[in-house]
PDB file of N, CA and C in Angstrom:
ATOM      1  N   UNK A   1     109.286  81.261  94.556  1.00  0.00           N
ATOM      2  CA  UNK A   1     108.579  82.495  94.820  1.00  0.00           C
ATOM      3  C   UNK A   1     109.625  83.608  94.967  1.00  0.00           C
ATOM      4  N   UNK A   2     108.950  84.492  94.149  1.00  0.00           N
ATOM      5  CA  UNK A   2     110.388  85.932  94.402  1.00  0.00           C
ATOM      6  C   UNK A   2     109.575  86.998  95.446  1.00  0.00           C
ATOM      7  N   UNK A   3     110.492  88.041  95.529  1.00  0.00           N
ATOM      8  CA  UNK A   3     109.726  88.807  96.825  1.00  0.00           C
ATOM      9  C   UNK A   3     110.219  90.232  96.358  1.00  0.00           C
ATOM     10  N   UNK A   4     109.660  91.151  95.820  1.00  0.00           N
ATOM     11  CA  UNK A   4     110.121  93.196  95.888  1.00  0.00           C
ATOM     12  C   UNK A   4     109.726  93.062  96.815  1.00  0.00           C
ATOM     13  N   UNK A   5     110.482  94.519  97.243  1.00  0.00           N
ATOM     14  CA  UNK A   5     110.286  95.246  98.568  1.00  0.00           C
ATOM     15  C   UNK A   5     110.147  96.561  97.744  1.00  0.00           C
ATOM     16  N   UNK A   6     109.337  97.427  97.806  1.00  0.00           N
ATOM     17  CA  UNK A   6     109.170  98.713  96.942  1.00  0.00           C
ATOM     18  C   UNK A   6     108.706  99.181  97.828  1.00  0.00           C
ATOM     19  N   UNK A   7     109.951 100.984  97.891  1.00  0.00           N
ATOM     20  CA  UNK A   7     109.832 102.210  99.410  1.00  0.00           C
ATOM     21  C   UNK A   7     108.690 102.749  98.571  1.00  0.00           C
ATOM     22  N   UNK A   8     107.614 103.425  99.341  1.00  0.00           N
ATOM     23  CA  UNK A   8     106.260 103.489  99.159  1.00  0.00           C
ATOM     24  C   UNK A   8     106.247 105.182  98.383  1.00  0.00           C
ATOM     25  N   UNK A   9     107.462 105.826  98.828  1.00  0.00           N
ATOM     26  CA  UNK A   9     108.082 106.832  98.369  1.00  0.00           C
ATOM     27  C   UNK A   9     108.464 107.100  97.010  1.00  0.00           C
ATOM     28  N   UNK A  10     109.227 105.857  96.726  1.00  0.00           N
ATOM     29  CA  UNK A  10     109.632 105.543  95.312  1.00  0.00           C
ATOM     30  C   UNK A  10     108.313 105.185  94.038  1.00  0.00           C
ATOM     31  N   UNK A  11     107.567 104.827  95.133  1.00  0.00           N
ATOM     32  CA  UNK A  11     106.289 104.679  94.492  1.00  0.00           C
ATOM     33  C   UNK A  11     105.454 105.789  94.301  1.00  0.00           C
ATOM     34  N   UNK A  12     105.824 106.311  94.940  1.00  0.00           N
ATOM     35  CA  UNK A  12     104.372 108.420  94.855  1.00  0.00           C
ATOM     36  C   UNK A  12     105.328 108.792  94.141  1.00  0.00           C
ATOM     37  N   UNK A  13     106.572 109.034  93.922  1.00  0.00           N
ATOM     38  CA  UNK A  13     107.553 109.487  93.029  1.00  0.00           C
ATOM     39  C   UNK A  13     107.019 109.157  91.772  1.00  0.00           C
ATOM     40  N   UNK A  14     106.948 107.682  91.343  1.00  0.00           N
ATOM     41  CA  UNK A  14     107.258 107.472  89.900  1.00  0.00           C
ATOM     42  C   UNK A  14     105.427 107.337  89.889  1.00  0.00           C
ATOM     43  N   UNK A  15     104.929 107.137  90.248  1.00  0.00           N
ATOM     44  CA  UNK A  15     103.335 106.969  89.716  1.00  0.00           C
ATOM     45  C   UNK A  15     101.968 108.372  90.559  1.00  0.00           C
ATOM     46  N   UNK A  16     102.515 109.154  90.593  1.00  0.00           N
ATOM     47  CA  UNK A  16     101.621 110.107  91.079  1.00  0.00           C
ATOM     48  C   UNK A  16     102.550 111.384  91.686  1.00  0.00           C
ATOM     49  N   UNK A  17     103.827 111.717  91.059  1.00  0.00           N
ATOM     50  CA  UNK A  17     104.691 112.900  91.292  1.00  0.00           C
ATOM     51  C   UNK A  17     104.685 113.195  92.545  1.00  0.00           C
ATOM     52  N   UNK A  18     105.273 112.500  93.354  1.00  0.00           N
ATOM     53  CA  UNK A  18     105.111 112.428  95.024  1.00  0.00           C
ATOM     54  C   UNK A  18     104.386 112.692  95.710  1.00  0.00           C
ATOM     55  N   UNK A  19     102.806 113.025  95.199  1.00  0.00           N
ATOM     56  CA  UNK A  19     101.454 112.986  95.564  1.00  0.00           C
ATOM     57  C   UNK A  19     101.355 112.127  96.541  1.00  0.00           C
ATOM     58  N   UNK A  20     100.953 111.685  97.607  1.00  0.00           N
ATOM     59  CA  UNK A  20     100.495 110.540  98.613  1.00  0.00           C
ATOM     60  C   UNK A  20      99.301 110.126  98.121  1.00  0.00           C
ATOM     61  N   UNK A  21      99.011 109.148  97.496  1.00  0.00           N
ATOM     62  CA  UNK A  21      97.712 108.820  96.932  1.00  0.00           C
ATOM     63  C   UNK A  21      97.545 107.368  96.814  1.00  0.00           C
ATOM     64  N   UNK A  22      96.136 106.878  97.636  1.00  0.00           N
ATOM     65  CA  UNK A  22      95.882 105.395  97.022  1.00  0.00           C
ATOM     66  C   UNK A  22      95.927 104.899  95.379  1.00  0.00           C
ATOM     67  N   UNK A  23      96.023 105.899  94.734  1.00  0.00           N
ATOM     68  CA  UNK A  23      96.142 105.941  93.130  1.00  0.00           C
ATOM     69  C   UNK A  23      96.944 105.818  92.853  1.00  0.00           C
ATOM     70  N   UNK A  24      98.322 105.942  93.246  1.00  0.00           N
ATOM     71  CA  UNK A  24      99.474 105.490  93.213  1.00  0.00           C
ATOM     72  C   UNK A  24      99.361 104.493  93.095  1.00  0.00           C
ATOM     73  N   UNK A  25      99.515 103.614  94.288  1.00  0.00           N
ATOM     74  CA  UNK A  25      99.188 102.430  94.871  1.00  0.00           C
ATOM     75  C   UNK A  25      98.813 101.432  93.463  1.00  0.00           C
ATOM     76  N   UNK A  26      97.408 101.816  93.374  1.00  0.00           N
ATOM     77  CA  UNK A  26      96.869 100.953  92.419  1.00  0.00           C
ATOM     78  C   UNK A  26      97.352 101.054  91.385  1.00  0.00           C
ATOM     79  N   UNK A  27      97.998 102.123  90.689  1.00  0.00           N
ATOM     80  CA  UNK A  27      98.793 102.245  89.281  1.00  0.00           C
ATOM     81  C   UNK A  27      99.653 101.823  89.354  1.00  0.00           C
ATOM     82  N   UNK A  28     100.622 101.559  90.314  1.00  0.00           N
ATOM     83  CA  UNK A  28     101.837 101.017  90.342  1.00  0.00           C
ATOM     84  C   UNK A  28     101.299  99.050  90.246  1.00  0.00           C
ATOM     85  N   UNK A  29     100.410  98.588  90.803  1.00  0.00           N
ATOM     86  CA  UNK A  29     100.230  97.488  90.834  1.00  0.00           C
ATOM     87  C   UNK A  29      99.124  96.440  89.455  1.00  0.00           C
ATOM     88  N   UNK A  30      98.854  97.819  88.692  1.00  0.00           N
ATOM     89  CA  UNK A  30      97.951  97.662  87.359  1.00  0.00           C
ATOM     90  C   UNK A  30      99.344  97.578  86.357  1.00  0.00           C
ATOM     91  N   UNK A  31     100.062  98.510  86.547  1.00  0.00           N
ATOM     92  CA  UNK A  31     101.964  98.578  85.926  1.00  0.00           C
ATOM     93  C   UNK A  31     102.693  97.387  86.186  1.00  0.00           C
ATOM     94  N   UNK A  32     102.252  96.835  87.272  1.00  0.00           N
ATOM     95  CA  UNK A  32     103.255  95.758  87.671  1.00  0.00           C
ATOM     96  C   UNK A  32     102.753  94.214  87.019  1.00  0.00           C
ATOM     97  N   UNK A  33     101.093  94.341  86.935  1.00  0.00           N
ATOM     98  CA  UNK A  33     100.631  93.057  86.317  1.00  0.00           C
ATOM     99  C   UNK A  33     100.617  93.153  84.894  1.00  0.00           C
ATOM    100  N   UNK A  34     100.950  94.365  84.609  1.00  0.00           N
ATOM    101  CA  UNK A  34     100.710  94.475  82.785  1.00  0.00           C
ATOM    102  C   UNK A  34     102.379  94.237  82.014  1.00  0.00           C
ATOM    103  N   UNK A  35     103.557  94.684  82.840  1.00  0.00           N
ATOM    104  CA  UNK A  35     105.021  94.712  82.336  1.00  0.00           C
ATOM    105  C   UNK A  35     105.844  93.895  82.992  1.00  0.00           C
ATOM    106  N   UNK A  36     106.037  93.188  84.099  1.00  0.00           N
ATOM    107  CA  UNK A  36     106.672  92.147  84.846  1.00  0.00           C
ATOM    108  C   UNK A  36     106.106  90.984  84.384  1.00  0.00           C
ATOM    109  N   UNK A  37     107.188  90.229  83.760  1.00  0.00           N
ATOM    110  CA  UNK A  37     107.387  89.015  82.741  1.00  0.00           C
ATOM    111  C   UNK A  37     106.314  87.899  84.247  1.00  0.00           C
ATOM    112  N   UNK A  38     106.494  87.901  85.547  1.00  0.00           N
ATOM    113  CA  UNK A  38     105.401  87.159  86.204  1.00  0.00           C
ATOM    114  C   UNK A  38     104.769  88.225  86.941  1.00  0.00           C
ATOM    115  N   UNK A  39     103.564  87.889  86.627  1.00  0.00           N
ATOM    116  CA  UNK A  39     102.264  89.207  87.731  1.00  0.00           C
ATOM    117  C   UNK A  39     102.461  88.206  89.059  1.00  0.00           C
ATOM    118  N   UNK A  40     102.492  89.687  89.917  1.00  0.00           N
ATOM    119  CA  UNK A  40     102.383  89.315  91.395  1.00  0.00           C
ATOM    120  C   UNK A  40     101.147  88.335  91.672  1.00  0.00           C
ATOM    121  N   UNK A  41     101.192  87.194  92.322  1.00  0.00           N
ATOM    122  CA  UNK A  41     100.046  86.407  93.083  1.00  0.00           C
ATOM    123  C   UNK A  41      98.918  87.086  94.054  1.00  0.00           C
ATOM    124  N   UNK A  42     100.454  87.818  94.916  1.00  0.00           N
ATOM    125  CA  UNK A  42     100.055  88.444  95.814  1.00  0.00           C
ATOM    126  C   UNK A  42     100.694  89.524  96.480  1.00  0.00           C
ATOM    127  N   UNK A  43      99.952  90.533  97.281  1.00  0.00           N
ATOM    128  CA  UNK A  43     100.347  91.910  97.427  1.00  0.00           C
ATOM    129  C   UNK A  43     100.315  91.880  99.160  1.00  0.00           C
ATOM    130  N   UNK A  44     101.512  92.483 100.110  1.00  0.00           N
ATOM    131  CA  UNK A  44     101.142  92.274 101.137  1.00  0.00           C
ATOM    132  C   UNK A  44     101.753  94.228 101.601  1.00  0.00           C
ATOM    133  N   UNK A  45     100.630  94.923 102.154  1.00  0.00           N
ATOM    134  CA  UNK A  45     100.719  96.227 102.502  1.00  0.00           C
ATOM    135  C   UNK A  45     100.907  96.538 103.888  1.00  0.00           C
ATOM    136  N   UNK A  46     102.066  96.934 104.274  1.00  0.00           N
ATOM    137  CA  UNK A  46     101.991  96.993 105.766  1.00  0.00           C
ATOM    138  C   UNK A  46     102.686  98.629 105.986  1.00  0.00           C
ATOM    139  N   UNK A  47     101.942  98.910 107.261  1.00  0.00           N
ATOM    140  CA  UNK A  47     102.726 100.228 107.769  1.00  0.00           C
ATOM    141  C   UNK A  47     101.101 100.547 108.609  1.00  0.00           C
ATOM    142  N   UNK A  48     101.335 102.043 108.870  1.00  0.00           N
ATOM    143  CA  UNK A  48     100.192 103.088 109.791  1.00  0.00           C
ATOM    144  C   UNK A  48      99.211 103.483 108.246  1.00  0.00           C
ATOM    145  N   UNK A  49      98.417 103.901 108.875  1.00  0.00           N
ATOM    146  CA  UNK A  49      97.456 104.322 107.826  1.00  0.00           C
ATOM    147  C   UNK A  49      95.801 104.166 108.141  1.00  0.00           C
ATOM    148  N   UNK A  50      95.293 105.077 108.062  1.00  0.00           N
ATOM    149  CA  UNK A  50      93.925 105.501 108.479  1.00  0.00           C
ATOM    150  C   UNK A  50      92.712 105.949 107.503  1.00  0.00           C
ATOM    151  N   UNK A  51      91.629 105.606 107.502  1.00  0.00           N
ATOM    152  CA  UNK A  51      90.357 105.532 107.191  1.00  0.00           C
ATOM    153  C   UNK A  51      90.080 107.143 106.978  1.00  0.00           C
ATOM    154  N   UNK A  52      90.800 108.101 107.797  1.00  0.00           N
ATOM    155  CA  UNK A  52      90.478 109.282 107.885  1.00  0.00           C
ATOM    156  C   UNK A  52      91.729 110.392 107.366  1.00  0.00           C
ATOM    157  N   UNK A  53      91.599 110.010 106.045  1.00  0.00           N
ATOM    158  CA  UNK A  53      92.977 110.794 105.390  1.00  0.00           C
ATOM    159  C   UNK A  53      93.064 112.637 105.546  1.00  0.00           C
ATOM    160  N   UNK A  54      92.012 113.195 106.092  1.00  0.00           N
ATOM    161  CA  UNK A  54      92.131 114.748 105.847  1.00  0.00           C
ATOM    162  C   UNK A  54      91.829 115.061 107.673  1.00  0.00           C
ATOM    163  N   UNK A  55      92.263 114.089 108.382  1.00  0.00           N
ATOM    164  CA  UNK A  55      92.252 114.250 110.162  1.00  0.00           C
ATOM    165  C   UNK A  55      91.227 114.883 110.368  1.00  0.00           C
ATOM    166  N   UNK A  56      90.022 114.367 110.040  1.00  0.00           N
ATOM    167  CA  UNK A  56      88.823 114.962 110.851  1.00  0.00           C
ATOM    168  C   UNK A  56      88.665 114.277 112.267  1.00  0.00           C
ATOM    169  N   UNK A  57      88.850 113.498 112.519  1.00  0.00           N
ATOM    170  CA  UNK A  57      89.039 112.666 113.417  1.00  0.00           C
ATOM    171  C   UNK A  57      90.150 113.016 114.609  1.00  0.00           C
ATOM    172  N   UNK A  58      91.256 113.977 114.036  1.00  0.00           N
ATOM    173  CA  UNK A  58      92.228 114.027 115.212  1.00  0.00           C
ATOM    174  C   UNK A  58      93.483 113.020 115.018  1.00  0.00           C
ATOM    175  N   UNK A  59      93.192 111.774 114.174  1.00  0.00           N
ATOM    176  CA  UNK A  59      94.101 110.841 114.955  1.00  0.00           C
ATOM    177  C   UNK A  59      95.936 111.120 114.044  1.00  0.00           C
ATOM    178  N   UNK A  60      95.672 112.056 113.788  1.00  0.00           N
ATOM    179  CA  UNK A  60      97.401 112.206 112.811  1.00  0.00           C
ATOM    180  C   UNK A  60      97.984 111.180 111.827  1.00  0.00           C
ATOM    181  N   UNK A  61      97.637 110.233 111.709  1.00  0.00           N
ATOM    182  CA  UNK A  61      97.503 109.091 110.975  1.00  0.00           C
ATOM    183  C   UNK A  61      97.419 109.362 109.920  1.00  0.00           C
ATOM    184  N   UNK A  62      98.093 109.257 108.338  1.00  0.00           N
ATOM    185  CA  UNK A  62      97.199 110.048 107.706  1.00  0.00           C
ATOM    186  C   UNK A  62      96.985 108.043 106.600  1.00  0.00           C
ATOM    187  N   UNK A  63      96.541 108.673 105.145  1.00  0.00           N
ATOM    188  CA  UNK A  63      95.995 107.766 104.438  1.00  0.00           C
ATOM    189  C   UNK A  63      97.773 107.195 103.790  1.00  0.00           C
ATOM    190  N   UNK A  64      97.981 106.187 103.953  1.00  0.00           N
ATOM    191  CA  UNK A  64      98.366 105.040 103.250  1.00  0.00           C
ATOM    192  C   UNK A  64      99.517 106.235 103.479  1.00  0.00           C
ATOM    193  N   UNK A  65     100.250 105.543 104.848  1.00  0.00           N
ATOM    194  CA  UNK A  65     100.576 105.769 105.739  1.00  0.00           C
ATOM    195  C   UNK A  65     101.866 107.065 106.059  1.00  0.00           C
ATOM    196  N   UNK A  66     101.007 108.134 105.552  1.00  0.00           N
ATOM    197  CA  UNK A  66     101.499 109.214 105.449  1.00  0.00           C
ATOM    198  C   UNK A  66      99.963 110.983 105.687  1.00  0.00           C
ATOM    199  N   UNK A  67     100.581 111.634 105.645  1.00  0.00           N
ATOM    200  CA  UNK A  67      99.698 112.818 105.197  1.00  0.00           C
ATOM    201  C   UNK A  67      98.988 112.989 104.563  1.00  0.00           C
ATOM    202  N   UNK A  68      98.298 113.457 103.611  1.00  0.00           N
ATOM    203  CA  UNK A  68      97.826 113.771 102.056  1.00  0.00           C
ATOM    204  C   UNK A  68      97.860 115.012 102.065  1.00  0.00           C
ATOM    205  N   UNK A  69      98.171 115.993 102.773  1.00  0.00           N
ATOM    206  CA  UNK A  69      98.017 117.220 102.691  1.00  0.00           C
ATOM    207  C   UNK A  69      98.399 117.505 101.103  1.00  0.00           C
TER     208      UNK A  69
END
């Protein structure tokens, strides 16, 4: 079993022009099963990150685990 570690940064960089976006996310991992000689099994996402990406809520948290402003 092999293991990336990919900065989530490097990821809004190259798949959504440093946009903070769950679209990232998923393009980078639609990219990763279509051009990496083995597709990931499995994906493990960790950090802060909240349900309420535009802080209606208050809690500063933002979506996938940053701002979206």
């Amino acid at each position: 079993m092999k293991v990336a570690l990919i900065d989530i940064e490097d990821l809004y960089d190259e798949f959504s022009f440093g946009n903070k976006s769950p679209k990232a996310i998923k393009d980078f991992l639609v990219s990763a099963k279509s051009n990496w000689r083995r597709a990931a099994r499995f994906v493990l996402l960790v950090g802060d990150a909240s349900l309420d990406p535009r802080n209606y809520l208050g809690s500063e948290v933002g979506l996938c685990a940053d701002e979206a402003n």
